[in-house]
PDB file of N, CA and C in Angstrom:
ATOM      1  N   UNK A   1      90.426 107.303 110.269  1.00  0.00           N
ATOM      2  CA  UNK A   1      91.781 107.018 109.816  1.00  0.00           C
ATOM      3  C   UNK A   1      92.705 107.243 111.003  1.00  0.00           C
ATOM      4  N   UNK A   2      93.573 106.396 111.565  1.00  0.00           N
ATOM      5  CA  UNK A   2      94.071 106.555 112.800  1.00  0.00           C
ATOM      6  C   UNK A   2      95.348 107.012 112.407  1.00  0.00           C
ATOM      7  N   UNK A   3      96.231 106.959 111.098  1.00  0.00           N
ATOM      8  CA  UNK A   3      97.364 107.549 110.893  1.00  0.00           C
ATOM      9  C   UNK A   3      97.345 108.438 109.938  1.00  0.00           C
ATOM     10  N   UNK A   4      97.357 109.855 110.853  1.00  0.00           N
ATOM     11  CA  UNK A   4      97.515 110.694 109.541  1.00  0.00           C
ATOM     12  C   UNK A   4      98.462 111.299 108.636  1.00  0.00           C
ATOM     13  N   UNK A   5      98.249 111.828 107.571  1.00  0.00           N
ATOM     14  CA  UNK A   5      99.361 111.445 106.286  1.00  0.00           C
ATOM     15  C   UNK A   5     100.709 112.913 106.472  1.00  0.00           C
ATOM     16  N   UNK A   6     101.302 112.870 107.031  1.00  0.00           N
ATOM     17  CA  UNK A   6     102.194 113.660 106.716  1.00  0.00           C
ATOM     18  C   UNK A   6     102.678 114.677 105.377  1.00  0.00           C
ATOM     19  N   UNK A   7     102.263 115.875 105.306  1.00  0.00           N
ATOM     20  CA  UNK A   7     101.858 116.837 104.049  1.00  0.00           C
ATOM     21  C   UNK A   7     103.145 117.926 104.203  1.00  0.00           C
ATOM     22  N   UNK A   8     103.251 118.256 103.537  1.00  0.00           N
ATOM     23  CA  UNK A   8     104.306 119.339 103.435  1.00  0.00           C
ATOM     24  C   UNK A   8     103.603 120.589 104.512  1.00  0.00           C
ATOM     25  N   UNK A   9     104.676 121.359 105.359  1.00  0.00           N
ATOM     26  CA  UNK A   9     103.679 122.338 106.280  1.00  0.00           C
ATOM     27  C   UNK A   9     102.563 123.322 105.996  1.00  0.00           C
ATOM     28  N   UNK A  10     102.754 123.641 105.079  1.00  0.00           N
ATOM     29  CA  UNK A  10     101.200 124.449 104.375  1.00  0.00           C
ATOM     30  C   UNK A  10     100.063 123.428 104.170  1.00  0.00           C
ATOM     31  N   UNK A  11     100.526 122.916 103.577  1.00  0.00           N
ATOM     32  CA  UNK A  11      99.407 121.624 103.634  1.00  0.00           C
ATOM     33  C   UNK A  11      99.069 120.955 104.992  1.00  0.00           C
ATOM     34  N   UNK A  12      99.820 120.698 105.522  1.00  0.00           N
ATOM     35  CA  UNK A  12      99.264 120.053 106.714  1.00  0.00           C
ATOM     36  C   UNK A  12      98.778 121.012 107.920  1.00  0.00           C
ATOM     37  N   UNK A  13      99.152 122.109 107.640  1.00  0.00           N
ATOM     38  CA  UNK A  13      98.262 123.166 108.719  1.00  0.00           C
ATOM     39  C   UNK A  13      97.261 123.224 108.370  1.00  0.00           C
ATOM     40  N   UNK A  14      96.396 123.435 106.876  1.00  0.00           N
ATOM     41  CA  UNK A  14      95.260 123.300 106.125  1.00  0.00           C
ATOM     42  C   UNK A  14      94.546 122.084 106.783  1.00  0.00           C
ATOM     43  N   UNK A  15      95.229 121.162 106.638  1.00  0.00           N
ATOM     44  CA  UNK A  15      94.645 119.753 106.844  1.00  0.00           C
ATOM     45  C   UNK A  15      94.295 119.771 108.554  1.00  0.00           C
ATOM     46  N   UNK A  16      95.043 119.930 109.164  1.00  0.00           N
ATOM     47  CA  UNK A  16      94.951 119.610 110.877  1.00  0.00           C
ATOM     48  C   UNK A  16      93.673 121.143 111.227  1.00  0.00           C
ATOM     49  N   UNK A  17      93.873 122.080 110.616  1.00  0.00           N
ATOM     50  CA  UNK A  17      92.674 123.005 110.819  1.00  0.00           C
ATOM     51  C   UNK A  17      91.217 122.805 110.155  1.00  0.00           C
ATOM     52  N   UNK A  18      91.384 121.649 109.168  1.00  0.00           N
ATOM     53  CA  UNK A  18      89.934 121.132 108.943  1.00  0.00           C
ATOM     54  C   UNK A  18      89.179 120.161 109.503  1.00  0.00           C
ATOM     55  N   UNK A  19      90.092 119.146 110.059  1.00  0.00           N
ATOM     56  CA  UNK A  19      89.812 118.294 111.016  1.00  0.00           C
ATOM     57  C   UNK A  19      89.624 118.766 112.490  1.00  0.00           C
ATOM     58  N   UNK A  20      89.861 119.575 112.666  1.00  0.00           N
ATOM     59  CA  UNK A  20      89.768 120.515 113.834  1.00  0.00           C
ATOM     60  C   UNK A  20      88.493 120.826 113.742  1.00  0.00           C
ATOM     61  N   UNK A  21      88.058 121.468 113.072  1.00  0.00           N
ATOM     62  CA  UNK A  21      86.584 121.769 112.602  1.00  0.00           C
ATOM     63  C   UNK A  21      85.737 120.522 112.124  1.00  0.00           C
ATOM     64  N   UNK A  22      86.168 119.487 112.017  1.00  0.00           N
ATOM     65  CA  UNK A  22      84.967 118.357 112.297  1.00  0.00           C
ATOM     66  C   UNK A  22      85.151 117.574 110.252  1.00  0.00           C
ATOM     67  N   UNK A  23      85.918 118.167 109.731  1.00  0.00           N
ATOM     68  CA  UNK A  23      86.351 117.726 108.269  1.00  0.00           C
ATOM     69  C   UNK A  23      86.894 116.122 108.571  1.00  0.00           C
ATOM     70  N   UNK A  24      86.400 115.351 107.560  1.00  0.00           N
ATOM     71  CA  UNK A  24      87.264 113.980 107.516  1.00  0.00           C
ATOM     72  C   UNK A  24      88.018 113.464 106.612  1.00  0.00           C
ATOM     73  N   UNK A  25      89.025 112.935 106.534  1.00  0.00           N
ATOM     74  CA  UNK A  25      89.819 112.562 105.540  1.00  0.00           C
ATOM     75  C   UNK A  25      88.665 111.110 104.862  1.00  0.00           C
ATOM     76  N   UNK A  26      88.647 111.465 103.424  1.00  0.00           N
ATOM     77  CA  UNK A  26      87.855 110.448 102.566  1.00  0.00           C
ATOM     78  C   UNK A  26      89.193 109.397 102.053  1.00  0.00           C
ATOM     79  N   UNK A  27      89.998 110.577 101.728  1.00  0.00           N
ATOM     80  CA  UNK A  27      91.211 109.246 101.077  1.00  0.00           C
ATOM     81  C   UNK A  27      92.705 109.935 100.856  1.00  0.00           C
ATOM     82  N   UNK A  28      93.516 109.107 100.960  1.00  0.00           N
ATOM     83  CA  UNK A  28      94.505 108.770 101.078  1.00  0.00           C
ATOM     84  C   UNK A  28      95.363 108.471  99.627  1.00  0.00           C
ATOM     85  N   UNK A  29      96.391 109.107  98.575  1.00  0.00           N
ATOM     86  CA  UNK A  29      96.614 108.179  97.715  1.00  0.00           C
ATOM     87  C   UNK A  29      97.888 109.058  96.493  1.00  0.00           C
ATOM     88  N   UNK A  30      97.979 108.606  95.654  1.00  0.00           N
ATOM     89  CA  UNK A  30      99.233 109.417  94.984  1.00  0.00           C
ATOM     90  C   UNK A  30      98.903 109.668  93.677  1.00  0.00           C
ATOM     91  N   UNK A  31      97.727 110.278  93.441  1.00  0.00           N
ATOM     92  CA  UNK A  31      97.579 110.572  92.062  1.00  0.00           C
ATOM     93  C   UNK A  31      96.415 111.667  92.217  1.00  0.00           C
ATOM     94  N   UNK A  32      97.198 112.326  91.309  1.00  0.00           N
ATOM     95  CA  UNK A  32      96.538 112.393  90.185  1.00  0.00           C
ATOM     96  C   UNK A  32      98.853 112.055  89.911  1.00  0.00           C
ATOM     97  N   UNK A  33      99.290 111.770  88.459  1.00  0.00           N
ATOM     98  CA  UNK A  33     100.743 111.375  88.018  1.00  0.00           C
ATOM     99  C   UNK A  33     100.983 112.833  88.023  1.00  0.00           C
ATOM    100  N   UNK A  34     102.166 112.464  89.144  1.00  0.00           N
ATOM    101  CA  UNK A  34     103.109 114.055  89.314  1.00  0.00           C
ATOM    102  C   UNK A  34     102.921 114.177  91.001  1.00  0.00           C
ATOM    103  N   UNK A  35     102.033 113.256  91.075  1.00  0.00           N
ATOM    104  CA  UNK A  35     101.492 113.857  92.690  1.00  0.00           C
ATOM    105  C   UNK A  35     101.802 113.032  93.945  1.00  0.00           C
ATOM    106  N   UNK A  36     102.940 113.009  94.653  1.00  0.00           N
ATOM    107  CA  UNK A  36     103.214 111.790  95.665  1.00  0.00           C
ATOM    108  C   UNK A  36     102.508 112.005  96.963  1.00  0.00           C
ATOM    109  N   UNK A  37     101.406 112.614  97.275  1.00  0.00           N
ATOM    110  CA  UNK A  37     100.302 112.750  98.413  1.00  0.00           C
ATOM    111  C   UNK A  37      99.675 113.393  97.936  1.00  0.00           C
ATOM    112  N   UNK A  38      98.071 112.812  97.220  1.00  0.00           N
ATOM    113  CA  UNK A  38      96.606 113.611  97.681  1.00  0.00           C
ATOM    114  C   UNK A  38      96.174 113.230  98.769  1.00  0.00           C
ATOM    115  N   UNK A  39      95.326 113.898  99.250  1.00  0.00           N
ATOM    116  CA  UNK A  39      94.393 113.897 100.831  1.00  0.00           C
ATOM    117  C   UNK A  39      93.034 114.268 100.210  1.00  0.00           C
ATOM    118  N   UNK A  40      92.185 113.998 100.100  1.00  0.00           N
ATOM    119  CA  UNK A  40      91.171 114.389  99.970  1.00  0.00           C
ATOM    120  C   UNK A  40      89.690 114.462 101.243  1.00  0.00           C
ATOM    121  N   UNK A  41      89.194 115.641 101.429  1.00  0.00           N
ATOM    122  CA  UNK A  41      88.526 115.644 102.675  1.00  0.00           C
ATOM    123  C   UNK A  41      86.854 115.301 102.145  1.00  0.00           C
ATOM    124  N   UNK A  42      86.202 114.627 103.330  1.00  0.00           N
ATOM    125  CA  UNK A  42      85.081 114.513 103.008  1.00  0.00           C
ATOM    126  C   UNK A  42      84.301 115.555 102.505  1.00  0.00           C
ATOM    127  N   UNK A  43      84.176 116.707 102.962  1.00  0.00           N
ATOM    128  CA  UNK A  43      83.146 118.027 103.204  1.00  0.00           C
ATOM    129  C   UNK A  43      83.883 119.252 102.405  1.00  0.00           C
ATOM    130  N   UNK A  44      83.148 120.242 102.166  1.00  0.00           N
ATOM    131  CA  UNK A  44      84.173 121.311 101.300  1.00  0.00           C
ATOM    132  C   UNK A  44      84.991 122.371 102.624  1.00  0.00           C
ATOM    133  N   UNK A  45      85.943 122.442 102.145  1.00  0.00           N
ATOM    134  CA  UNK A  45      86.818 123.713 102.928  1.00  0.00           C
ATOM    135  C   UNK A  45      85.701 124.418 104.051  1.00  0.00           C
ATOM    136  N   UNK A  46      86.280 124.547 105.554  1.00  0.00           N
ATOM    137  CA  UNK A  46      85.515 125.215 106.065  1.00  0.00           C
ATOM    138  C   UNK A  46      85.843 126.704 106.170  1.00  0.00           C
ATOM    139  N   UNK A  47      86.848 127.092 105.113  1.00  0.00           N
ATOM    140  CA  UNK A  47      86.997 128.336 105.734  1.00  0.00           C
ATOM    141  C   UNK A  47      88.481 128.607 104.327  1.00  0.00           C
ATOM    142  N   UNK A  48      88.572 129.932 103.981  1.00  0.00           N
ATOM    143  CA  UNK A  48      89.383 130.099 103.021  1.00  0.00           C
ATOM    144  C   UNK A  48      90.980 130.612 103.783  1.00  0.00           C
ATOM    145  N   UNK A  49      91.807 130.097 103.437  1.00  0.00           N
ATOM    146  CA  UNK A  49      92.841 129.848 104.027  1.00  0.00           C
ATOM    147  C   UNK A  49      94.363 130.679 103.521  1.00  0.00           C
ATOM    148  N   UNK A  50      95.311 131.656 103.875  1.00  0.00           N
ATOM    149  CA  UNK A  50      95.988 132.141 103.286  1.00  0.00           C
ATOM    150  C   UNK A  50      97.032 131.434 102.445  1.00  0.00           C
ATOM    151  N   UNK A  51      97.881 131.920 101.481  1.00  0.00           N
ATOM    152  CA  UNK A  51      98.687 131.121 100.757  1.00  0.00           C
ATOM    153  C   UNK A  51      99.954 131.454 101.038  1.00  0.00           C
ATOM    154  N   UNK A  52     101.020 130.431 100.946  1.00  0.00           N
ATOM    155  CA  UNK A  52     102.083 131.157 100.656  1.00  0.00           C
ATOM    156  C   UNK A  52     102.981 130.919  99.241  1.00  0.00           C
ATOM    157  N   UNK A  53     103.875 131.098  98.577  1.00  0.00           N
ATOM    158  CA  UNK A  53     104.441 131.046  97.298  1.00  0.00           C
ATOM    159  C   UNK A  53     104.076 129.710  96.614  1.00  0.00           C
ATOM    160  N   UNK A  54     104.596 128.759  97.755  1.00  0.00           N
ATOM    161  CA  UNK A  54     104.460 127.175  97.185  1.00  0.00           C
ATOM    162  C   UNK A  54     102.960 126.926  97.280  1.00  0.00           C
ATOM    163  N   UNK A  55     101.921 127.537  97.785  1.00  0.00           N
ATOM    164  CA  UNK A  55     100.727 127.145  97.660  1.00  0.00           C
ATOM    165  C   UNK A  55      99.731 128.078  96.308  1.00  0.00           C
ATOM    166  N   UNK A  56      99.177 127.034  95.959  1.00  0.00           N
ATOM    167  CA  UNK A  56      97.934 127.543  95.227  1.00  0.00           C
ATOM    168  C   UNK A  56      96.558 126.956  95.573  1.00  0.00           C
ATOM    169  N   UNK A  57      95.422 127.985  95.508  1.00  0.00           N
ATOM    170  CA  UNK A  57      94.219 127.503  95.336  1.00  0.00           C
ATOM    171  C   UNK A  57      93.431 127.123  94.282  1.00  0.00           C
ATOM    172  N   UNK A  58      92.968 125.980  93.526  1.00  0.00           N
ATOM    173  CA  UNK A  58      91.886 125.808  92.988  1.00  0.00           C
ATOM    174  C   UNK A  58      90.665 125.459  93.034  1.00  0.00           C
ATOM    175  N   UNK A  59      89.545 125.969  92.221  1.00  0.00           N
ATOM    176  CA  UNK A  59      88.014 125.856  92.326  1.00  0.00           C
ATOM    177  C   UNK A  59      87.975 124.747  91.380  1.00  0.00           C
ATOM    178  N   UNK A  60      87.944 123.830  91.878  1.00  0.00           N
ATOM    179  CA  UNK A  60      87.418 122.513  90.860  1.00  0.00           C
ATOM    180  C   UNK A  60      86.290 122.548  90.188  1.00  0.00           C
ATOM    181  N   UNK A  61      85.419 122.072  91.188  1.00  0.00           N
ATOM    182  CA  UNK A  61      84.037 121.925  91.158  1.00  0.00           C
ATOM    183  C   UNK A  61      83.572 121.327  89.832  1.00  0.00           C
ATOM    184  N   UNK A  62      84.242 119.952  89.926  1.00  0.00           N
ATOM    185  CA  UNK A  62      83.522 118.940  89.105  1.00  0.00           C
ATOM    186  C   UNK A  62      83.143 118.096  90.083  1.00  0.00           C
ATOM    187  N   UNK A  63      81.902 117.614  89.603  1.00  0.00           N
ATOM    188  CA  UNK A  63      81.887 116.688  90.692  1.00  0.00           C
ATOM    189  C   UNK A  63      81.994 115.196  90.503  1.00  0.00           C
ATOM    190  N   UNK A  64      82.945 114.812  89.025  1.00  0.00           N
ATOM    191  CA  UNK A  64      83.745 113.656  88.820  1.00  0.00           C
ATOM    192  C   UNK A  64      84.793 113.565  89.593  1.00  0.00           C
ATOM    193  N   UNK A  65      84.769 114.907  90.039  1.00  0.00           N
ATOM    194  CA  UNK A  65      86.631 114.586  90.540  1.00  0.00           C
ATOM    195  C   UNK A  65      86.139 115.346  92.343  1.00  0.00           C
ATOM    196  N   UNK A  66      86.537 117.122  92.287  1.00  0.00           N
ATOM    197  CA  UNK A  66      86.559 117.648  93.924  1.00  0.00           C
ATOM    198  C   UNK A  66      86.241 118.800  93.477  1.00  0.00           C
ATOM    199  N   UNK A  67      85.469 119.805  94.441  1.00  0.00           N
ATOM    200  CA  UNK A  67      85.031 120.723  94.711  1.00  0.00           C
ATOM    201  C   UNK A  67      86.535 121.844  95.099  1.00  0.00           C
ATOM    202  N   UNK A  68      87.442 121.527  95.471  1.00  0.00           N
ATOM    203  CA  UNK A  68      88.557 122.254  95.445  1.00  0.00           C
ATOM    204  C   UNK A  68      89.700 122.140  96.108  1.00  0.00           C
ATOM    205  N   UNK A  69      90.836 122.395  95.856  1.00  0.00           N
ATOM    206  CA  UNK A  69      91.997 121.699  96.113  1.00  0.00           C
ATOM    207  C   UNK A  69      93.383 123.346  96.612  1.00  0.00           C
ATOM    208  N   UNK A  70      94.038 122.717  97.200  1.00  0.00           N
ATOM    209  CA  UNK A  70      95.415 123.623  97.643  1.00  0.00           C
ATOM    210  C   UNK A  70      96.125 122.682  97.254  1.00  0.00           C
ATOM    211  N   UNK A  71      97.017 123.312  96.361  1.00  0.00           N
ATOM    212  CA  UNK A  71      98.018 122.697  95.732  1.00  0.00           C
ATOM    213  C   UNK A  71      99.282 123.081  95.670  1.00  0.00           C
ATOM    214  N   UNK A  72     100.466 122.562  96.183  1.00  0.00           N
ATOM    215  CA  UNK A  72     102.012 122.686  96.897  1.00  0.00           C
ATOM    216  C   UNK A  72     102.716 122.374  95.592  1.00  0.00           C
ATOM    217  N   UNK A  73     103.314 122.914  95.516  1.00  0.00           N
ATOM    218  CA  UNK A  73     104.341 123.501  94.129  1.00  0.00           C
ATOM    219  C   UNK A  73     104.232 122.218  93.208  1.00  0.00           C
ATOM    220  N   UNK A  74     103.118 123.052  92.237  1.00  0.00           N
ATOM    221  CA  UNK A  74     102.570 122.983  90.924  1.00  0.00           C
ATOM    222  C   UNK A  74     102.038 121.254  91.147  1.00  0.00           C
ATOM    223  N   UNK A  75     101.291 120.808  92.623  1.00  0.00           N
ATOM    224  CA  UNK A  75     100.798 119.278  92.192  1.00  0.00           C
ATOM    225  C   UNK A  75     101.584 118.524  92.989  1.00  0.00           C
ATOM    226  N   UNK A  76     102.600 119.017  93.495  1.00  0.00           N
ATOM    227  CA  UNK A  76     103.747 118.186  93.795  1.00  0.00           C
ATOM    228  C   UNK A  76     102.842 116.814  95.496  1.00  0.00           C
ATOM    229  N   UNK A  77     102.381 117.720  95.984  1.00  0.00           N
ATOM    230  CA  UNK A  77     101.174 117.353  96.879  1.00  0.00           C
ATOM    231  C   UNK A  77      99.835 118.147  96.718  1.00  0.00           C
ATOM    232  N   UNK A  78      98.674 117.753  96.764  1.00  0.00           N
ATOM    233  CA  UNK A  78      97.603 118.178  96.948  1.00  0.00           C
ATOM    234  C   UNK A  78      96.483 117.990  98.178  1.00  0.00           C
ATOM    235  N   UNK A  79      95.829 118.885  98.771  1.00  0.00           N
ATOM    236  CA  UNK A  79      94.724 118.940  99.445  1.00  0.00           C
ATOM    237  C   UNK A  79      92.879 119.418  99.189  1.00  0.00           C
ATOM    238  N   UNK A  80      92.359 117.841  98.440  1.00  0.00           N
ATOM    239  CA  UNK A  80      91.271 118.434  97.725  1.00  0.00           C
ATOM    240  C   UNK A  80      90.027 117.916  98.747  1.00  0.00           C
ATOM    241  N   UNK A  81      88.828 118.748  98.588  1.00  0.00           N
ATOM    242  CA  UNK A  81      87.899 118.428  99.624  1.00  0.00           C
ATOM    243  C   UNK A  81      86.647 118.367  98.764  1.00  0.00           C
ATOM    244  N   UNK A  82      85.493 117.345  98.848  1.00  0.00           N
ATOM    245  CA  UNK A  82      84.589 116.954  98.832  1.00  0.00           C
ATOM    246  C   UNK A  82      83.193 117.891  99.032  1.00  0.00           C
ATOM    247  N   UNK A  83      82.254 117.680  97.989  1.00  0.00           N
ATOM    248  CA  UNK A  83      81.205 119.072  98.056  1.00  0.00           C
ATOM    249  C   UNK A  83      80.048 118.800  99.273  1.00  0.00           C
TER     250      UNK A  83
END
């Protein structure tokens, strides 16, 4: 993916430190409704990452959907990664 998606700064430090580590962006897109940027990474999280107020972590782990996601005030953007 040669342009990458601009995330709110918690999110995108997450994001630029997984790709750093060899993580790939699978997709690009605005849903789940409520959500104007998911990112979703190929591979799962390489590493557990601190939060701050606007961030949350979830354990998905369906594997209809993602293995787990950081999520920026309540959905508003998400960062979910691939098992």
């Amino acid at each position: 993916m040669s342009d990458l998606p601009r995330m709110a700064s918690p999110l995108q430090a997450i994001l630029m430190s997984e790709l750093s580590r060899g993580n790939s962006i699978l997709s690009v897109g605005d849903w789940p409704p409520g959500c104007r940027l998911f990112v979703m990474l190929a591979r799962p999280f390489r590493k557990k990452y601190a939060m701050s107020g606007d961030v949350e972590y979830a354990l998905v782990n369906d594997p209809h959907y993602w293995k787990a996601e950081y999520r920026y005030r309540n959905g508003e953007e998400c960062l979910a990664c691939g098992f």
